[in-house]
N, C-alpha and C. Protein backbone atom coordinates (compact mmCIF):
# COMPACT_ATOMS: atom_id res chain seq x y z
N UNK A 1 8.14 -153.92 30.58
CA UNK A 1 7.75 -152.93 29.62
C UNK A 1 6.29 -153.19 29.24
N UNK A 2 5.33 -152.23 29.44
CA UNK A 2 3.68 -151.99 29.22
C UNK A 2 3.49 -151.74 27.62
N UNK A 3 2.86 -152.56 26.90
CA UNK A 3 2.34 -152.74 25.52
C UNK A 3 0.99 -152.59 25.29
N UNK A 4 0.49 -151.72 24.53
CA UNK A 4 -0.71 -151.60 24.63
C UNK A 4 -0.96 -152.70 23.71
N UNK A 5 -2.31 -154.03 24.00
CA UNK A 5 -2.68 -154.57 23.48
C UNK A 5 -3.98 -154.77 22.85
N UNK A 6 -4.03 -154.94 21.64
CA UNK A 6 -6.01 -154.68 21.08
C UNK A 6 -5.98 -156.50 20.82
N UNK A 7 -7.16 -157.11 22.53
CA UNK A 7 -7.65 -158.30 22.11
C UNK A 7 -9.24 -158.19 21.40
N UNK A 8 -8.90 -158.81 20.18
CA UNK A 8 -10.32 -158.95 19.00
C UNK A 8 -10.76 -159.87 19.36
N UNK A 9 -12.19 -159.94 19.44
CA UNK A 9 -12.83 -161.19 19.80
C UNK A 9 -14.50 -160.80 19.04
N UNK A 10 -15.19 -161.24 18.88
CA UNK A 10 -16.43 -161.35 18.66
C UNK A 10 -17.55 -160.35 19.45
N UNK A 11 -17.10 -160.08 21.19
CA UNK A 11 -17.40 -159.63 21.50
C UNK A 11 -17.26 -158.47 21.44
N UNK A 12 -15.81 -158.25 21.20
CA UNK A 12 -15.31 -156.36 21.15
C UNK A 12 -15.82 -155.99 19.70
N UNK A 13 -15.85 -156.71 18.85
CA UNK A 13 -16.88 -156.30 17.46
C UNK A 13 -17.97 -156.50 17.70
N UNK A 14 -18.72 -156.71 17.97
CA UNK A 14 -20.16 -156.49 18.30
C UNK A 14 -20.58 -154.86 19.44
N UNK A 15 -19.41 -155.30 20.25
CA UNK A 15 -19.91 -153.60 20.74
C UNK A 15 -19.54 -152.19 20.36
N UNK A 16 -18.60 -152.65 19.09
CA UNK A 16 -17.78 -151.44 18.48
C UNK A 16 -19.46 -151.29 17.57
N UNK A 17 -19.80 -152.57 16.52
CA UNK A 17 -21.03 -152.18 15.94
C UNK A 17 -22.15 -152.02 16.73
N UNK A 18 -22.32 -151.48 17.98
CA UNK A 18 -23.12 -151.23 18.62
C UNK A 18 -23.10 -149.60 18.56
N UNK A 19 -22.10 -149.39 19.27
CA UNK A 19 -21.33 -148.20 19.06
C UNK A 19 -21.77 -147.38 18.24
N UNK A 20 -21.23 -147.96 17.05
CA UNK A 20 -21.48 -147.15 15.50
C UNK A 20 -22.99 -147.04 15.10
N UNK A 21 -23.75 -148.09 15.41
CA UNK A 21 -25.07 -148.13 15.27
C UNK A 21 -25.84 -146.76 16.38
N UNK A 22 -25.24 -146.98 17.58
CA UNK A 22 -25.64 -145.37 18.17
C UNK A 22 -25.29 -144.19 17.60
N UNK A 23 -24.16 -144.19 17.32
CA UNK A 23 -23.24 -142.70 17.09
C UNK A 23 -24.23 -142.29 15.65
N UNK A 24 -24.35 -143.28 14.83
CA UNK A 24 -25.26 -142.98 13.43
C UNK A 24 -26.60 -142.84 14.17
N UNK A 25 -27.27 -142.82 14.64
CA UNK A 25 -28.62 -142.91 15.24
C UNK A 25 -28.45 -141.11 15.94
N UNK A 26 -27.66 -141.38 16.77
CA UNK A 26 -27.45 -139.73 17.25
C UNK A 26 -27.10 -138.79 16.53
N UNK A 27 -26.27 -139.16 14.98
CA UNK A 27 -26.04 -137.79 14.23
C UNK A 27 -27.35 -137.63 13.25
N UNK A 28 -28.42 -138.77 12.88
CA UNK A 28 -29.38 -138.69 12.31
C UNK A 28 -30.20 -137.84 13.16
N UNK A 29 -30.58 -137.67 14.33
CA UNK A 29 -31.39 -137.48 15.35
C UNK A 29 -31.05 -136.03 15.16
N UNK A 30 -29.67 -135.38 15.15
CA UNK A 30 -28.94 -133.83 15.44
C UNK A 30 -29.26 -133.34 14.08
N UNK A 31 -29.09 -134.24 12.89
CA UNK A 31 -29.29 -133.72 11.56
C UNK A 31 -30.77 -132.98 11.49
N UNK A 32 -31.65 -133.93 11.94
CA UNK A 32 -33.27 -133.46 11.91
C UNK A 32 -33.71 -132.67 12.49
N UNK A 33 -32.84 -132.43 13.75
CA UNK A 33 -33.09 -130.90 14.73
C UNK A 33 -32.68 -130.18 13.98
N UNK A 34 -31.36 -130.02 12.94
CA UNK A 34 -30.61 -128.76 12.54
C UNK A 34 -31.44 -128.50 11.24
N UNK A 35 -32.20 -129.13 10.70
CA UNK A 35 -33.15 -129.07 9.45
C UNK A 35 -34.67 -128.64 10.00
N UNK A 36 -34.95 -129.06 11.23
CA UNK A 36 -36.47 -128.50 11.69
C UNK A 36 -35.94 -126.95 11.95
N UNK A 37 -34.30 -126.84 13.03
CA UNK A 37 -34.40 -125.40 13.01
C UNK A 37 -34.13 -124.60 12.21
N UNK A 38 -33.56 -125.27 11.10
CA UNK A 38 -33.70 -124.15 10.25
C UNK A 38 -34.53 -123.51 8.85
N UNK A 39 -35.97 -124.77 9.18
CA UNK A 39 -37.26 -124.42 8.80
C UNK A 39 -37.58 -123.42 9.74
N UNK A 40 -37.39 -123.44 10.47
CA UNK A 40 -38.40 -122.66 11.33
C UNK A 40 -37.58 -121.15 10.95
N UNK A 41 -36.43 -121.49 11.14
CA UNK A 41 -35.78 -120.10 11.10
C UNK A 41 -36.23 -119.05 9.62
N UNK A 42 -36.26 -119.81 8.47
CA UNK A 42 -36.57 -120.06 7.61
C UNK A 42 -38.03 -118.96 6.94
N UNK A 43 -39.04 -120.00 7.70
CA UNK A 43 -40.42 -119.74 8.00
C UNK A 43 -40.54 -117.78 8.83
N UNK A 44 -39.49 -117.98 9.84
CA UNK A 44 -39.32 -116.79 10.17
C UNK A 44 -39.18 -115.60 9.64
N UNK A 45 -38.17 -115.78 8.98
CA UNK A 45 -37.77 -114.61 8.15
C UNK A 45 -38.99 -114.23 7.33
N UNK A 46 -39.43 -115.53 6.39
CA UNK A 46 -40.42 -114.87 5.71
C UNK A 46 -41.43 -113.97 6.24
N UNK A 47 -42.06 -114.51 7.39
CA UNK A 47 -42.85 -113.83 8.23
C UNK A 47 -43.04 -112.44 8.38
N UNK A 48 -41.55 -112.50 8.69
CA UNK A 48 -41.34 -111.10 9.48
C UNK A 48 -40.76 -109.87 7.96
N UNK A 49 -40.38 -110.81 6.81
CA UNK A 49 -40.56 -109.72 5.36
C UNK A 49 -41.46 -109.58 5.60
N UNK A 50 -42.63 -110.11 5.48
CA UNK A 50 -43.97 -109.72 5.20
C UNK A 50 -44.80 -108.96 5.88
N UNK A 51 -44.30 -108.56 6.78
CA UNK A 51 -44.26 -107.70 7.93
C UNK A 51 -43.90 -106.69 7.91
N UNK A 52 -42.91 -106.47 6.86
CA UNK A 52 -41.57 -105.40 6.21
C UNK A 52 -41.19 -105.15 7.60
N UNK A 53 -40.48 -106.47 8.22
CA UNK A 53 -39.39 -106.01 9.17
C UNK A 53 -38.53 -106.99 8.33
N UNK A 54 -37.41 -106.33 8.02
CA UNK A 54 -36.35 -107.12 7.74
C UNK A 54 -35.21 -107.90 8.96
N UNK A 55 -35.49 -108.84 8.71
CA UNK A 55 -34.07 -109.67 9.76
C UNK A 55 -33.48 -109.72 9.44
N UNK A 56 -32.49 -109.76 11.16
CA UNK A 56 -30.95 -109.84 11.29
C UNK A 56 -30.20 -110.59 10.23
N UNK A 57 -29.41 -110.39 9.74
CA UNK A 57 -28.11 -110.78 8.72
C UNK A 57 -27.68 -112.04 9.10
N UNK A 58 -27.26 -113.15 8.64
CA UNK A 58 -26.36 -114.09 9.21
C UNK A 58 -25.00 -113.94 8.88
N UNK A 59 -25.38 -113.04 8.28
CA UNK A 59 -23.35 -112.74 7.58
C UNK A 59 -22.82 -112.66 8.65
N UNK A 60 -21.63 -113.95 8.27
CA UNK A 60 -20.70 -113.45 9.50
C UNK A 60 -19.71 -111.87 9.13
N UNK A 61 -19.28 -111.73 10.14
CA UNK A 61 -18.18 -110.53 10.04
C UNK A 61 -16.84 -110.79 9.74
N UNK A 62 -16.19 -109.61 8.94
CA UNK A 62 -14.70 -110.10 8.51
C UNK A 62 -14.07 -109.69 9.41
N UNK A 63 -13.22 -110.62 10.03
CA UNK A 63 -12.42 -110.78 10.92
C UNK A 63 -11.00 -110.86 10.47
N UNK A 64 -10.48 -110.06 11.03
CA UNK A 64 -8.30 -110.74 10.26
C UNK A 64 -8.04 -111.72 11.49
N UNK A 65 -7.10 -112.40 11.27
CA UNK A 65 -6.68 -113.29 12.06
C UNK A 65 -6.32 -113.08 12.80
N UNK A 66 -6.22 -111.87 13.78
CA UNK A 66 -6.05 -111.86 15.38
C UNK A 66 -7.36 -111.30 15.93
N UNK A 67 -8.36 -111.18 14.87
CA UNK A 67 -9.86 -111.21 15.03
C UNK A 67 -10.12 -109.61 15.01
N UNK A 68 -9.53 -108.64 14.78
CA UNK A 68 -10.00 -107.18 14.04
C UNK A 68 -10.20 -107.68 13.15
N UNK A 69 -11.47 -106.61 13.33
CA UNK A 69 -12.65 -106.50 12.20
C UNK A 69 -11.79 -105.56 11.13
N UNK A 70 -11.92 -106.17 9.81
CA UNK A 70 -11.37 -105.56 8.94
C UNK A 70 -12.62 -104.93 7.88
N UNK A 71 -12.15 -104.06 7.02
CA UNK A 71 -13.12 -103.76 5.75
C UNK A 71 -13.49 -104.65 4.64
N UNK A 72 -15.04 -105.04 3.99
CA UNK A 72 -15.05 -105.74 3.05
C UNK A 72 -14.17 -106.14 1.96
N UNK A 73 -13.69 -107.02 1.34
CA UNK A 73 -12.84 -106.69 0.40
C UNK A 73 -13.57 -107.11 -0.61
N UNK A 74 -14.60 -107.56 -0.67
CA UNK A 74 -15.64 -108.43 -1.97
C UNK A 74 -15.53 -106.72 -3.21
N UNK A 75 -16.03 -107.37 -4.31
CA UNK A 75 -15.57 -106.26 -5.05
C UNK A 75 -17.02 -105.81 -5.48
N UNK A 76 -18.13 -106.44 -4.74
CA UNK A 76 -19.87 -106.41 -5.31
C UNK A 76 -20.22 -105.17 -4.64
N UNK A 77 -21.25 -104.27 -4.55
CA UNK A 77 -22.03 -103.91 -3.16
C UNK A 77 -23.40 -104.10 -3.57
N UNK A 78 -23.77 -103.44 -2.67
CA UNK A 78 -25.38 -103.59 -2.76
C UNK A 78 -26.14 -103.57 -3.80
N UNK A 79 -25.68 -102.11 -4.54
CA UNK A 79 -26.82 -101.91 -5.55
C UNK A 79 -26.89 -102.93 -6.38
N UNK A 80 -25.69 -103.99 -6.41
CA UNK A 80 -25.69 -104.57 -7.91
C UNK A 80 -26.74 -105.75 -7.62
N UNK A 81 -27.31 -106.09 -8.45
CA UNK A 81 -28.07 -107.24 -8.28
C UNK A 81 -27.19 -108.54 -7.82
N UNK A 82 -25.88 -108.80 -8.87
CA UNK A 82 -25.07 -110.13 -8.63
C UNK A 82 -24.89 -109.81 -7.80
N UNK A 83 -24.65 -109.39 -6.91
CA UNK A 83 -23.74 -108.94 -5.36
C UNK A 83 -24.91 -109.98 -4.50
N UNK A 84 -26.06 -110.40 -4.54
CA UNK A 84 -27.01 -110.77 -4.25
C UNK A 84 -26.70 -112.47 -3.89
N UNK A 85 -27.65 -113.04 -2.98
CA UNK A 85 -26.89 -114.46 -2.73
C UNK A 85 -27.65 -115.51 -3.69
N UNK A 86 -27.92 -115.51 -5.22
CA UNK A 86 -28.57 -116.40 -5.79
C UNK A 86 -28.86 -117.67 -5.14
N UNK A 87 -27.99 -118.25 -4.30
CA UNK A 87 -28.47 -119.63 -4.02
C UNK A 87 -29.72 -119.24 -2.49
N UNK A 88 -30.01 -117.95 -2.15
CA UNK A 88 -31.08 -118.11 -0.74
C UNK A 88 -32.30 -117.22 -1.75
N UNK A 89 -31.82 -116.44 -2.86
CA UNK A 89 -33.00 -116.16 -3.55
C UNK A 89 -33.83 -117.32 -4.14
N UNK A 90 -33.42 -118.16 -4.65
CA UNK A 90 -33.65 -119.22 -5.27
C UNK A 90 -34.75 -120.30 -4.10
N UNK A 91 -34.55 -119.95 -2.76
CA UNK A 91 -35.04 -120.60 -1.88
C UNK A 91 -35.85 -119.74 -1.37
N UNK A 92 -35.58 -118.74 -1.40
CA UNK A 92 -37.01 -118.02 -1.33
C UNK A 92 -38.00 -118.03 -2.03
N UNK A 93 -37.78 -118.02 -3.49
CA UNK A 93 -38.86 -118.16 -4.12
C UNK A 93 -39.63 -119.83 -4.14
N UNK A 94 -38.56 -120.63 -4.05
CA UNK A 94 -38.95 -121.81 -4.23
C UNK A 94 -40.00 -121.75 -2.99
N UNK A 95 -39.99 -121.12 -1.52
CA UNK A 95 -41.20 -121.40 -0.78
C UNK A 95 -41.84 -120.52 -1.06
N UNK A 96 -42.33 -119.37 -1.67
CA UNK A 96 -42.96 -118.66 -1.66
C UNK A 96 -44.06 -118.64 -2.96
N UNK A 97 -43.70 -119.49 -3.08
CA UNK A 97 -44.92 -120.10 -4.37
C UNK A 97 -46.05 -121.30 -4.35
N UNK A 98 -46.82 -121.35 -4.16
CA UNK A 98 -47.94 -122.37 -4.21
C UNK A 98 -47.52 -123.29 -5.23
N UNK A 99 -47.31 -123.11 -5.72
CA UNK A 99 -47.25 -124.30 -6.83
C UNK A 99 -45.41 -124.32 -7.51
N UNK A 100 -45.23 -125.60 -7.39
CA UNK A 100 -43.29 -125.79 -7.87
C UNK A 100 -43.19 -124.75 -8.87
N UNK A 101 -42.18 -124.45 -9.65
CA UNK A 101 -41.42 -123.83 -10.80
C UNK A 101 -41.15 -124.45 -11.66
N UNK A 102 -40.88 -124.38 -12.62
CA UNK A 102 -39.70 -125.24 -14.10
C UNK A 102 -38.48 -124.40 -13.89
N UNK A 103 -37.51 -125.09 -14.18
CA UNK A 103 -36.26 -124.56 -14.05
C UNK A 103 -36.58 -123.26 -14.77
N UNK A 104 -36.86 -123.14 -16.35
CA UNK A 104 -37.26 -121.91 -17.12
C UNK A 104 -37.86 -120.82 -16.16
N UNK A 105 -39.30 -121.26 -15.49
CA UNK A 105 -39.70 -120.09 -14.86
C UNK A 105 -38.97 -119.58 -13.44
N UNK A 106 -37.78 -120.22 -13.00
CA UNK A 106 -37.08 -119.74 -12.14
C UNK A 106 -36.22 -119.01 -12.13
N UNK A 107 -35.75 -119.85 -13.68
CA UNK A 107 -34.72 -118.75 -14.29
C UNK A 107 -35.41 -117.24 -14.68
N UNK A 108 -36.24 -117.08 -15.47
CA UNK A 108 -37.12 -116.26 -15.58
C UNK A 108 -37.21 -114.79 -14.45
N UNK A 109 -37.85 -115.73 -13.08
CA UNK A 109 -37.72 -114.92 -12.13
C UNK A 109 -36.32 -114.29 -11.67
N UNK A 110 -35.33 -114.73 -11.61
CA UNK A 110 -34.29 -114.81 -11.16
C UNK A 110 -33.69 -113.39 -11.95
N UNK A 111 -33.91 -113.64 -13.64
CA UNK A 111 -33.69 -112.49 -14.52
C UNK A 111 -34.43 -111.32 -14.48
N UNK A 112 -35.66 -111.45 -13.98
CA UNK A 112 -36.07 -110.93 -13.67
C UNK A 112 -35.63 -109.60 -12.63
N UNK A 113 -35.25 -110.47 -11.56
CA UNK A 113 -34.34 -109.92 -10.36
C UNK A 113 -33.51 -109.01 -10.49
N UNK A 114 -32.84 -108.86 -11.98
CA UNK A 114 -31.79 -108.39 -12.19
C UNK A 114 -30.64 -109.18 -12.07
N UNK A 115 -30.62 -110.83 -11.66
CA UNK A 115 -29.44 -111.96 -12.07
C UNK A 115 -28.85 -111.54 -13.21
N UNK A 116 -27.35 -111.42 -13.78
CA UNK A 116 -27.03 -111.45 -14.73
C UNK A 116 -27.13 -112.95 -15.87
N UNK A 117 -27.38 -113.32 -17.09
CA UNK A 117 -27.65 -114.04 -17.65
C UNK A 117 -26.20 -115.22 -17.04
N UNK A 118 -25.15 -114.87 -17.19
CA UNK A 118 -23.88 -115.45 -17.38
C UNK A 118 -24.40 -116.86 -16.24
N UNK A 119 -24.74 -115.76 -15.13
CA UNK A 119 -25.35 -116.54 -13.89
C UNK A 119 -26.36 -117.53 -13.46
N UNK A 120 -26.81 -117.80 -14.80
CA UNK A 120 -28.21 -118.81 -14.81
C UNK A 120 -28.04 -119.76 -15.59
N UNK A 121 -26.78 -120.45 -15.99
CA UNK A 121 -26.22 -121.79 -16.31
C UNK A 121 -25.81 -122.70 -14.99
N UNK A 122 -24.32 -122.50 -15.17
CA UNK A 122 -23.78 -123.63 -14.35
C UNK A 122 -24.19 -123.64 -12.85
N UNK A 123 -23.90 -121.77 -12.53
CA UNK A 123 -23.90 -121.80 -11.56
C UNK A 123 -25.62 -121.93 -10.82
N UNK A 124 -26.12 -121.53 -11.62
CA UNK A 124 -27.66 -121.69 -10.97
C UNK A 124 -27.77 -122.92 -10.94
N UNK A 125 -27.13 -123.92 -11.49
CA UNK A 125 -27.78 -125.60 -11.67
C UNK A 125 -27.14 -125.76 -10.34
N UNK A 126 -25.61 -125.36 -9.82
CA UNK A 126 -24.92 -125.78 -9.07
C UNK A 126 -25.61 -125.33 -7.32
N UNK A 127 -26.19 -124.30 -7.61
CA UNK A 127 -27.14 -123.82 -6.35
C UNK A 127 -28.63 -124.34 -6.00
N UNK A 128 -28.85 -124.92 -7.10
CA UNK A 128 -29.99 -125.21 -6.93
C UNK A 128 -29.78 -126.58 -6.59
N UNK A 129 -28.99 -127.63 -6.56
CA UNK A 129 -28.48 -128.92 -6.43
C UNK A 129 -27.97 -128.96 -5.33
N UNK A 130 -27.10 -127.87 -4.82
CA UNK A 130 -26.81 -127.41 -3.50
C UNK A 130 -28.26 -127.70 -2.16
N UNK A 131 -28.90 -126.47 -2.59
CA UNK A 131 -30.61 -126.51 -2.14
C UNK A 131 -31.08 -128.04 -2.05
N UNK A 132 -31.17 -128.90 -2.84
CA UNK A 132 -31.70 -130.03 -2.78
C UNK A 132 -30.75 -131.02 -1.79
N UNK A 133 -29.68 -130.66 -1.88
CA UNK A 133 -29.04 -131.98 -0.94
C UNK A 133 -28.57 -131.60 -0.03
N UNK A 134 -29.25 -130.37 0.36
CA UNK A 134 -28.96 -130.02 2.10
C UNK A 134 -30.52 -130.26 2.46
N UNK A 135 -31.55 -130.57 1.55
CA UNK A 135 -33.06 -130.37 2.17
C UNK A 135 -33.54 -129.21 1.96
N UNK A 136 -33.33 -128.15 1.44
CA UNK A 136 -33.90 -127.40 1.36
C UNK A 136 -34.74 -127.06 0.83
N UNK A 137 -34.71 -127.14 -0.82
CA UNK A 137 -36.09 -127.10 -1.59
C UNK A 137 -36.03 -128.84 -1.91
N UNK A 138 -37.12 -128.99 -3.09
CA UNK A 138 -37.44 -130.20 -3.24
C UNK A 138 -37.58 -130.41 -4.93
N UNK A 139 -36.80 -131.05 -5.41
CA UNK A 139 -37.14 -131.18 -6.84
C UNK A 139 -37.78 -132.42 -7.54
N UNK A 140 -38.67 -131.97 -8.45
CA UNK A 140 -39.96 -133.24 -8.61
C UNK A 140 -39.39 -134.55 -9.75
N UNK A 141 -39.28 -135.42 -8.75
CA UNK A 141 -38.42 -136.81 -9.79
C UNK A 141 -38.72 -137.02 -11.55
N UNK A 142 -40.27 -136.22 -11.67
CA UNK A 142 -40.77 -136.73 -13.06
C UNK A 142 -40.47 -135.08 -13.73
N UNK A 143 -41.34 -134.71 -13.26
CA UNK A 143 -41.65 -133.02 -13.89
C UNK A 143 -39.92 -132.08 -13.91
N UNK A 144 -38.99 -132.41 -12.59
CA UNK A 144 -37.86 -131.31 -12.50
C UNK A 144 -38.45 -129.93 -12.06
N UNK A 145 -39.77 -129.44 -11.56
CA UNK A 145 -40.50 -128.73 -10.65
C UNK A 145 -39.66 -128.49 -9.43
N UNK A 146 -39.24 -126.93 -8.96
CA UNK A 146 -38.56 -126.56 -8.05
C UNK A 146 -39.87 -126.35 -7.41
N UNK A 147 -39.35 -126.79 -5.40
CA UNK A 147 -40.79 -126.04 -4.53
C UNK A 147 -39.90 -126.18 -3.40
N UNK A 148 -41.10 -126.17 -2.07
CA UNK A 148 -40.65 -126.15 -1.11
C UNK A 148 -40.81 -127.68 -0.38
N UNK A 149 -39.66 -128.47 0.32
CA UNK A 149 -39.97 -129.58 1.13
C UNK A 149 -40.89 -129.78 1.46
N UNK A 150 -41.43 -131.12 1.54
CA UNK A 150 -42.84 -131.13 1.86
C UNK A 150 -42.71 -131.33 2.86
N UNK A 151 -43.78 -131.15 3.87
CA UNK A 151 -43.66 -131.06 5.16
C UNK A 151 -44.54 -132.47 5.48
């Protein structure tokens, strides 16, 4: 009768932490591609607003589970301002400014926008914290100044 056996030795731990020392090295390496491309992608869009060509959507499509496309069911549409994705407005403006923000003048803008007030507590803290720990914008350790990553 065949037993699978795990012999431990010094050696088989050293190449397991070898291992792990690559596999972390290669998802750091994939992380920094998926953050350069999606500066760039990023960078793009703006571009091409400014251009007044608007780009393609990333929205995915609603799909039912045997993959027909079904009708929206969200209860927002367009005209409304909330219907709007506060957490990529928020990153838009954050690059589109020369100089960082204060939370106040973001909020500001944001109300500006037509954000409803309700929307510029928790959830704006929670998007904008979002933004920071994917890399996206950059918030200033002393000041709390919203901007764009420094490059």
């Amino acid at each position: 009768m065949a037993r699978n056996e795990l012999i431990l030795s010094p050696a088989v731990l050293a190449e397991w932490r070898e291992d792990s020392k690559r596999r972390r090295a290669d998802l750091e390496r994939e992380q920094r591609e998926v953050l350069q491309l999606e500066q760039r992608i990023h960078a793009a869009e703006l571009l091409l607003r400014d251009l007044g060509v608007e780009p393609e959507s990333e929205q995915p499509r609603n799909r039912g589970f045997f993959g027909e496309e079904k009708e929206p069911s969200g209860k927002a549409n367009a005209a409304d301002p909330d219907s709007e994705n506060m957490t990529a407005k928020i990153e838009e403006i954050a690059h589109s400014r020369m100089a960082p923000l204060s939370h106040d003048q973001m909020r500001a803008k944001l109300r500006s926008l037509g954000f409803p007030e309700d929307r510029l507590g928790n959830y704006y803290y929670t998007a904008v914290h979002r933004l920071k720990n994917k890399g996206r914008i950059a918030i200033g350790t002393v000041d709390k100044r919203i901007g764009p990553v420094p490059r």
